[in-house]
Protein backbone atom coordinates (compact mmCIF):
# COMPACT_ATOMS: atom_id res chain seq x y z
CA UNK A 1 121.00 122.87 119.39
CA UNK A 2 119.58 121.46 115.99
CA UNK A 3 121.55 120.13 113.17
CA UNK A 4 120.75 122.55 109.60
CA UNK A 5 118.65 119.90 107.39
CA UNK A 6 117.16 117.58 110.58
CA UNK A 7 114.17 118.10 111.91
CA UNK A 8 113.92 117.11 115.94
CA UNK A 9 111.75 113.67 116.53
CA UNK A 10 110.50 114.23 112.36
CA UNK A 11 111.18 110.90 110.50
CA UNK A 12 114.63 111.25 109.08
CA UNK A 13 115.50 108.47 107.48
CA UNK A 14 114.37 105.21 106.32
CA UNK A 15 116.02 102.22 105.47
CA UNK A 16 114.83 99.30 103.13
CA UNK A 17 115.87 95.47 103.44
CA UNK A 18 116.72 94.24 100.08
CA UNK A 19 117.49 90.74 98.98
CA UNK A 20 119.15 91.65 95.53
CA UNK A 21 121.27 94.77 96.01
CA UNK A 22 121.87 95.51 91.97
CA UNK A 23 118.13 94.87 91.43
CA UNK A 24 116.23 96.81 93.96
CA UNK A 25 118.64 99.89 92.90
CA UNK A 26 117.99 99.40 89.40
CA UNK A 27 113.91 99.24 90.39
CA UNK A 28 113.86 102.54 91.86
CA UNK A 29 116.47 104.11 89.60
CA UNK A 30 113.78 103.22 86.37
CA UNK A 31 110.72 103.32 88.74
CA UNK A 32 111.45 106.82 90.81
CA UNK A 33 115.06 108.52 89.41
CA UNK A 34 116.59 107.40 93.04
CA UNK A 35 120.41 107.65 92.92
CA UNK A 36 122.58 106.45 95.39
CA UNK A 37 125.84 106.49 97.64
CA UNK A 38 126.99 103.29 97.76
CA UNK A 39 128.64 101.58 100.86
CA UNK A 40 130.12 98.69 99.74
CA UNK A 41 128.35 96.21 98.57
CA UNK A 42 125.42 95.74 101.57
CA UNK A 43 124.25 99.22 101.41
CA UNK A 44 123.39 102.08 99.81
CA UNK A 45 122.23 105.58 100.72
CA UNK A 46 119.41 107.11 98.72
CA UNK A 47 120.84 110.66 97.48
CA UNK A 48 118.20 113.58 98.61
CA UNK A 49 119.76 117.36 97.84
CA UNK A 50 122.22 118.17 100.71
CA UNK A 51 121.81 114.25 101.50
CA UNK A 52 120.52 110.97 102.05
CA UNK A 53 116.58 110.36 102.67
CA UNK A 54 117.65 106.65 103.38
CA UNK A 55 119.13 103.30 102.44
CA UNK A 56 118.93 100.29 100.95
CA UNK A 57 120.79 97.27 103.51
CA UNK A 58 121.69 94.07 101.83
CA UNK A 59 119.44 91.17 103.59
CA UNK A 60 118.77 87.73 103.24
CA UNK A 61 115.03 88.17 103.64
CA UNK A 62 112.95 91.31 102.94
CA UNK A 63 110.49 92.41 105.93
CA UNK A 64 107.12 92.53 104.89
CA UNK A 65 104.00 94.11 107.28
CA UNK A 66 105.68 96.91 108.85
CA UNK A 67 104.73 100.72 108.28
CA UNK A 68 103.79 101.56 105.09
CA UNK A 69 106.37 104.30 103.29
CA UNK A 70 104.23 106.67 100.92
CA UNK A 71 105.43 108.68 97.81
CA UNK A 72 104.22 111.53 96.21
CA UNK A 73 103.64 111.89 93.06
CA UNK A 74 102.58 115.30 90.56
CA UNK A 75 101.43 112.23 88.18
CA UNK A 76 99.74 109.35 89.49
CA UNK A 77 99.13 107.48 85.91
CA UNK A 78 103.21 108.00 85.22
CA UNK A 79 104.00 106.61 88.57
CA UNK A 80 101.97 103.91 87.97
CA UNK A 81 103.38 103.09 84.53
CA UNK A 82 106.82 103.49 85.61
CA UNK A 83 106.61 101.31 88.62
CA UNK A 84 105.17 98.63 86.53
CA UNK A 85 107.39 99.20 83.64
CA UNK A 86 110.52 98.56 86.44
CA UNK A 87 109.26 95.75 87.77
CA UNK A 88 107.02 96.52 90.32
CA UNK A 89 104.28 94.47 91.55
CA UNK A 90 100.71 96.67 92.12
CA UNK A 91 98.91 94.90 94.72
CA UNK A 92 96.28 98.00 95.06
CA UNK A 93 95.25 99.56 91.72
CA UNK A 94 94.51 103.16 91.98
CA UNK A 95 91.73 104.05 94.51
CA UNK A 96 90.20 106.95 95.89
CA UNK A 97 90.60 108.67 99.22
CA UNK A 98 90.09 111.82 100.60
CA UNK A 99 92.19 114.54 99.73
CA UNK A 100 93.92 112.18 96.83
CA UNK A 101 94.33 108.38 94.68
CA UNK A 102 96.77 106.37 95.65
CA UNK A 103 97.85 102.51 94.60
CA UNK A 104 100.48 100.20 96.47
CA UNK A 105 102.75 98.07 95.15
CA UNK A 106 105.64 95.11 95.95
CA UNK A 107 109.46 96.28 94.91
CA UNK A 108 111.84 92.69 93.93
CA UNK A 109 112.24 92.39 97.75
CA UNK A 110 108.98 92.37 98.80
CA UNK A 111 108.68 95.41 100.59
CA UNK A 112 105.30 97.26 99.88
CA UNK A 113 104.94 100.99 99.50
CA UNK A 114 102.36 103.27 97.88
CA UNK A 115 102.20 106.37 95.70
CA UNK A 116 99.93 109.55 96.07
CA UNK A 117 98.90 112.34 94.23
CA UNK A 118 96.18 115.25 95.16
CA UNK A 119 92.88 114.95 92.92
């Protein structure tokens, strides 16, 4: 039996350690439009329609080096501006791949993540 909205063994969810609660969900609210669900005051749920694509937990330290959590994006250059304009530190300016460009950057925590969009 599957559950309407889940996908069996697809990634479902994924969850961010933050060190600064207010700040990391004021970065992705001017960086992205993110809203959340909040949980108290240690975590947050990142609003997807019909529900939550993840979560920001309240931390003492932000781990770094772990998979790598990629965005799309219809606009790279507007991604890029907003993420910078929030905050955001770009650690990989825009580069070339196949099939797209992509850049990755730092949120206040520390965690890295990158942003795509097709040629």
């Amino acid at each position: 039996m599957s559950t309407p909205g889940h996908v069996h063994h697809a990634i479902d969810y994924i969850e961010f350690c933050v060190t600064d609660m207010a700040r990391a969900k004021q970065f992705y609210a001017e960086a992205f439009g993110w809203e959340f669900n909040d949980y108290g005051p240690e975590y947050a749920g990142i609003r997807k329609p019909g529900g939550e694509a993840g979560g920001l937990r309240a931390a003492p330290d932000a781990v770094t080096g772990g998979p790598l959590v990629i965005l799309y994006s219809r606009d790279l250059e507007r991604s890029l501006a907003s993420v910078r304009a929030a905050g955001g530190r770009i650690t990989l300016e825009p580069f070339t791949f196949p099939g797209g460009r992509r850049f990755h950057f730092l949120d206040p925590s520390g965690n890295e993540l990158a942003v795509w969009a097709e040629h």
